[in-house]
Protein backbone atom coordinates (compact mmCIF):
# COMPACT_ATOMS: atom_id res chain seq x y z
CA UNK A 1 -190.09 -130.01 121.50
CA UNK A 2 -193.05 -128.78 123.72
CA UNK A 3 -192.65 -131.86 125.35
CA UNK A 4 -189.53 -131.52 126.14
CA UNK A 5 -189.93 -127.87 127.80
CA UNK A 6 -192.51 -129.04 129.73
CA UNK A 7 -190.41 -132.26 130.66
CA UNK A 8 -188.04 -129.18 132.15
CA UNK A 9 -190.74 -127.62 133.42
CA UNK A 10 -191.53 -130.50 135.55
CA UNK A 11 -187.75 -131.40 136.50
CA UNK A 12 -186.81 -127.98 137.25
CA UNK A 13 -189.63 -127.62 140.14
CA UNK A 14 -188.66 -131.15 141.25
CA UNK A 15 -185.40 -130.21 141.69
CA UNK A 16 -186.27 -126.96 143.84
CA UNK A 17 -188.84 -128.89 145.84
CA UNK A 18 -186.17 -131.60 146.73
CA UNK A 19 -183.28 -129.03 147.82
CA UNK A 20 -186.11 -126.98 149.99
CA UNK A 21 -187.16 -130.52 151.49
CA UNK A 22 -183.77 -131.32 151.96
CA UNK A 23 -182.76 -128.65 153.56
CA UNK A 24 -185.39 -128.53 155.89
CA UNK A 25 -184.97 -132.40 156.48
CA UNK A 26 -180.89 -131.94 157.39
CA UNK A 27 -182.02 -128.76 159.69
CA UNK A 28 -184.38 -130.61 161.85
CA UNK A 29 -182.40 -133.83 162.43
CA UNK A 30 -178.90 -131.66 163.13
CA UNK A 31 -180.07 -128.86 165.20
CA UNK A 32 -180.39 -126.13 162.65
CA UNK A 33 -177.51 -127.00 160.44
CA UNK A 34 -177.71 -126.45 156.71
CA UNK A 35 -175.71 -129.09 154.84
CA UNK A 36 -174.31 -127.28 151.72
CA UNK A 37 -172.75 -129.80 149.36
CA UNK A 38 -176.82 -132.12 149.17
CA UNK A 39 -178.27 -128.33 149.32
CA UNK A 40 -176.61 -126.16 146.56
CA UNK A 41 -175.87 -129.46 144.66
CA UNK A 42 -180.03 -129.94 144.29
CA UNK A 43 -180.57 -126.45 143.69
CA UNK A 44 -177.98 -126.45 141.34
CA UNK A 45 -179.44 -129.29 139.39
CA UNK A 46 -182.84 -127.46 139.33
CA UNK A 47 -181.12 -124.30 137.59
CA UNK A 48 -179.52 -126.27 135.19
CA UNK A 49 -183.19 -128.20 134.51
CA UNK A 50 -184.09 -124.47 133.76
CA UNK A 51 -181.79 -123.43 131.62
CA UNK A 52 -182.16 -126.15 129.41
CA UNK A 53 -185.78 -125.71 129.07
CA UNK A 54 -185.36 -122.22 128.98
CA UNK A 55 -182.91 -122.56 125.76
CA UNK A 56 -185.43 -124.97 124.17
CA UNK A 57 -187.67 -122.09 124.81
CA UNK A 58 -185.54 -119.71 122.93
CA UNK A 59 -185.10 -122.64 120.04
CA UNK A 60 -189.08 -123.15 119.31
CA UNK A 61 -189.40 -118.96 119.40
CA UNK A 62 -186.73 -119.26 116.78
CA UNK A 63 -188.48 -121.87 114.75
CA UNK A 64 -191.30 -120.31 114.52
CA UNK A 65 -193.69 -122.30 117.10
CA UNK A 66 -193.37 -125.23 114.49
CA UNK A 67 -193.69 -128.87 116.17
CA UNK A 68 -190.87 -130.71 115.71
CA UNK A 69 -191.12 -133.89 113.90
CA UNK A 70 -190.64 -136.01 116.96
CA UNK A 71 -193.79 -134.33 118.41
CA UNK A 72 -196.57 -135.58 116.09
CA UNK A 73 -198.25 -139.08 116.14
CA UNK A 74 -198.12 -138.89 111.85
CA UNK A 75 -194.76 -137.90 111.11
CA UNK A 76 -192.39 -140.50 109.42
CA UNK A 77 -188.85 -141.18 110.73
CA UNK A 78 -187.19 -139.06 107.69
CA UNK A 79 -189.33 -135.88 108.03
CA UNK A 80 -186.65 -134.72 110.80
CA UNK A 81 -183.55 -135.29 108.53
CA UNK A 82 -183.34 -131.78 106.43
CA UNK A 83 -184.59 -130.06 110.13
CA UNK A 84 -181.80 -131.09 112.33
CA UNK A 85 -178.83 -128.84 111.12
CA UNK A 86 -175.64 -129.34 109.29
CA UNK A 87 -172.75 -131.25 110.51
CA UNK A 88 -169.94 -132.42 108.67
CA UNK A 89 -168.60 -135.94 108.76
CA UNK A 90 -165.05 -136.00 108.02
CA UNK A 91 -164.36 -133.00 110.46
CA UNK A 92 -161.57 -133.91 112.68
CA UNK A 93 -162.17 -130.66 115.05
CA UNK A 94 -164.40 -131.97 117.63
CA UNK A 95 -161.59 -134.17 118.66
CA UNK A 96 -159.10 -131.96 118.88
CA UNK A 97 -161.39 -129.42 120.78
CA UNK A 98 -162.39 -132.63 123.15
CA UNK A 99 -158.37 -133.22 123.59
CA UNK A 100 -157.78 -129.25 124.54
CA UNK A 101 -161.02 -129.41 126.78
CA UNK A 102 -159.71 -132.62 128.44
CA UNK A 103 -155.93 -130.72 128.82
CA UNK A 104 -157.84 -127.73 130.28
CA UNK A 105 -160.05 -129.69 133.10
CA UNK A 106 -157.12 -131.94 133.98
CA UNK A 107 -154.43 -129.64 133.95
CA UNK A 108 -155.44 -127.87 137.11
CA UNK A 109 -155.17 -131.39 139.16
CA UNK A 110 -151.76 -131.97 138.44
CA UNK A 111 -149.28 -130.03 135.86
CA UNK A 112 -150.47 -126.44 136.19
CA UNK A 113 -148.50 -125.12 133.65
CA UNK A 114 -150.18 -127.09 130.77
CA UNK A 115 -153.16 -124.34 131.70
CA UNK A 116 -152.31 -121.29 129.93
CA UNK A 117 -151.15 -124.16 126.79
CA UNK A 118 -154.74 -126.04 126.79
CA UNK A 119 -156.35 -122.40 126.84
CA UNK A 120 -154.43 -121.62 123.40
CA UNK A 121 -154.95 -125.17 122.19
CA UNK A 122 -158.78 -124.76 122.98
CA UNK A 123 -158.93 -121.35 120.91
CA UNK A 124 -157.23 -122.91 117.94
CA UNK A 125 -159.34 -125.67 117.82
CA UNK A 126 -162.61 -123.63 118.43
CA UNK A 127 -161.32 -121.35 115.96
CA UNK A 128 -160.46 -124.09 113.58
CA UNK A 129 -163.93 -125.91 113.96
CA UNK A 130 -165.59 -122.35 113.38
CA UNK A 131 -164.33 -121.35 110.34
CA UNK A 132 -163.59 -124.89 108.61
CA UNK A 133 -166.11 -124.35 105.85
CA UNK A 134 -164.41 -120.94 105.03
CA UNK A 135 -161.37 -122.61 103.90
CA UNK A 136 -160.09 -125.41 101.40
CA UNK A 137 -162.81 -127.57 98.88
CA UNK A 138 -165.82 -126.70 101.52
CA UNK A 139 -165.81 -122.79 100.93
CA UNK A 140 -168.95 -120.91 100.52
């Protein structure tokens, strides 16, 4: 994982470096004018670079400072298996929250009154996928 952060590291000031030299580039050649979309588009790409190294931050603190599996030259492929988290396989509520998250994105391009539905389909589903192991054969 410390490979990773600094993989972020290295992508976020990339990022920052390229909208600044962009920026600069688009002012000279057009007589001072900033070009907004390349600009904020770069920058935004750096800040999202950040974040995610940033929240990989956050998940090492959390684990302790251990190295990850995938970080040492002697680990075997099945040392990562119990470390990864628990998911559950015959779930069907990641599709239906994919289906509501479609509805929501695409609703505002055309039918606009599927918006306030796709919102209330996306909390059920959320919901649904949240408390699945609180219900039925899978309780705690």
């Amino acid at each position: 994982m410390r490979v990773n952060i600094i993989l972020m590291a290295i992508l976020t000031a990339f990022f920052f470096v390229c909208s600044a030299v962009y920026t600069i580039w688009h002012m000279l050649a057009y007589d001072g004018r900033v070009e907004w979309a390349g600009t904020l588009g770069l920058a935004l790409t750096g800040l999202m670079a950040g974040l995610i190294g940033f929240y990989l931050v956050l998940v090492r603190r959390g684990q302790g400072g251990h190295e990850h599996p995938s970080d040492r030259l002697d680990a075997e492929i099945d040392d990562a298996d119990p470390e990864e988290g628990h998911y559950s396989p015959w779930s069907w509520w990641p599709l239906g929250v994919g289906f509501a998250l479609a509805l929501v994105f695409l609703s505002p391009t055309g039918p606009t009154f599927l918006i306030p539905i796709a919102a209330v389909l996306l909390i059920i589903t959320l919901v649904g996928w949240v408390y699945e192991h609180y219900r039925g054969n899978f309780t705690h």
